[in-house]
Protein backbone atom coordinates (compact mmCIF):
# COMPACT_ATOMS: atom_id res chain seq x y z
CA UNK A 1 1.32 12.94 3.66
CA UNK A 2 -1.42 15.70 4.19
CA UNK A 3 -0.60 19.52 3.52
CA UNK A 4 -2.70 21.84 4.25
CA UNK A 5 -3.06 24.91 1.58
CA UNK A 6 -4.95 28.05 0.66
CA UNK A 7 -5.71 28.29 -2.72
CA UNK A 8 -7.87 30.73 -4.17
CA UNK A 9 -8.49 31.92 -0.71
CA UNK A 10 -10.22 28.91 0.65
CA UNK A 11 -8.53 26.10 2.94
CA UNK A 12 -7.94 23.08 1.49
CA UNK A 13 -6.24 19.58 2.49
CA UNK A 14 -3.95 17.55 0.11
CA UNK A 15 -3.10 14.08 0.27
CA UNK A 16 -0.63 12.37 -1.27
CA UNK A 17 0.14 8.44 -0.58
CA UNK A 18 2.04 5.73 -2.50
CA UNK A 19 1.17 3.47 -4.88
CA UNK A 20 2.66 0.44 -5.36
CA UNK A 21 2.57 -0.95 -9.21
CA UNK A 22 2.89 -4.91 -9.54
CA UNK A 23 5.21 -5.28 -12.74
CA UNK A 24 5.48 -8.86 -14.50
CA UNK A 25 9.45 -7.83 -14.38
CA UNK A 26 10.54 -6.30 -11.39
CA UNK A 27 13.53 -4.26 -13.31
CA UNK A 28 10.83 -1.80 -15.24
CA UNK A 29 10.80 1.53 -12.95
CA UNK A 30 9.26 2.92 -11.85
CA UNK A 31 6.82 0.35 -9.44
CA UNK A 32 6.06 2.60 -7.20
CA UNK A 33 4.21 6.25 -8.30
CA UNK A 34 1.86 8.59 -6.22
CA UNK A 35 -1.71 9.49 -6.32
CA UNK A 36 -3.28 12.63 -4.45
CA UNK A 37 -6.72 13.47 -3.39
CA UNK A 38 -8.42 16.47 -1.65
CA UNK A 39 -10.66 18.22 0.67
CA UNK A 40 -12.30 21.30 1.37
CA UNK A 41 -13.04 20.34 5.32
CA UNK A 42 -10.08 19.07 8.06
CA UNK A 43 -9.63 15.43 7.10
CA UNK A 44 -11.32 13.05 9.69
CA UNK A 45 -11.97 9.41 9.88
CA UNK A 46 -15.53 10.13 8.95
CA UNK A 47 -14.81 11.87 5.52
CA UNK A 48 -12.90 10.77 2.47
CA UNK A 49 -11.02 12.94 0.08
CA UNK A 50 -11.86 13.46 -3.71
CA UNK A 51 -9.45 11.57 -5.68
CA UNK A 52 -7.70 13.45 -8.48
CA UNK A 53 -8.25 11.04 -11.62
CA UNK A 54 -6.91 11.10 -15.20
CA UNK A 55 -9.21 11.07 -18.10
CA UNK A 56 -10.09 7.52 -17.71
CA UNK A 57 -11.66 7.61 -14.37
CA UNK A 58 -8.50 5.99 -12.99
CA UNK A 59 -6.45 7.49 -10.47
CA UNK A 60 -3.78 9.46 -11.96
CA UNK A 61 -0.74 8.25 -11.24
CA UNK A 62 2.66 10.69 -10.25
CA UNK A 63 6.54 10.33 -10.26
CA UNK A 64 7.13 12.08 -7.31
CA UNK A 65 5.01 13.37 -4.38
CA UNK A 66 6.35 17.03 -5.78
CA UNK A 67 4.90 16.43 -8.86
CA UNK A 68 1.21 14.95 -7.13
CA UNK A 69 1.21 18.22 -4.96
CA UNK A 70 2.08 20.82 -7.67
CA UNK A 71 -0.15 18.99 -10.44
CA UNK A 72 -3.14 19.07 -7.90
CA UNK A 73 -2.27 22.90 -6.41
CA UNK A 74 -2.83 23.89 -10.35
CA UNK A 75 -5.85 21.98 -10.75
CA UNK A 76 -7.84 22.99 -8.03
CA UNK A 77 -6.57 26.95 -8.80
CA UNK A 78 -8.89 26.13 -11.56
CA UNK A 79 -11.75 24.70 -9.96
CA UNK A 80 -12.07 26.86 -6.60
């Protein structure tokens, strides 16, 4: 999913996808948890978007898409 946001006055594109977790026991939940990335330009083939990343380096990993979208909207507040 891509939504498309003004934040701080300047356009910006949000992506949020799935991401599958490979558990040794398939009965610990959650396996499956979001990531999100943006960009400042219309997403095209051509161009990726900036993962979001914990303090690791890793992607950070979300319960919910909600939570992706609202944890990135407050980040980039802070950036842009």
């Amino acid at each position: 999913m891509t939504e498309q946001q003004i934040i701080n006055g300047r356009r910006v594109w949000i992506k949020v996808e799935p991401y599958h977790v490979d558990r040794s026991n398939p009965n610990i939940i959650p396996t499956e948890y979001f990531t999100a990335s943006y960009s400042l330009q219309a997403p095209s083939a051509a161009e990726e978007s900036l993962p979001i990343n914990d303090d690791n380096g890793k992607p950070k990993l979300f319960e919910s898409p909600v939570a992706a979208l609202s944890y990135t909207e407050k980040k980039l507040e802070k950036m842009l």
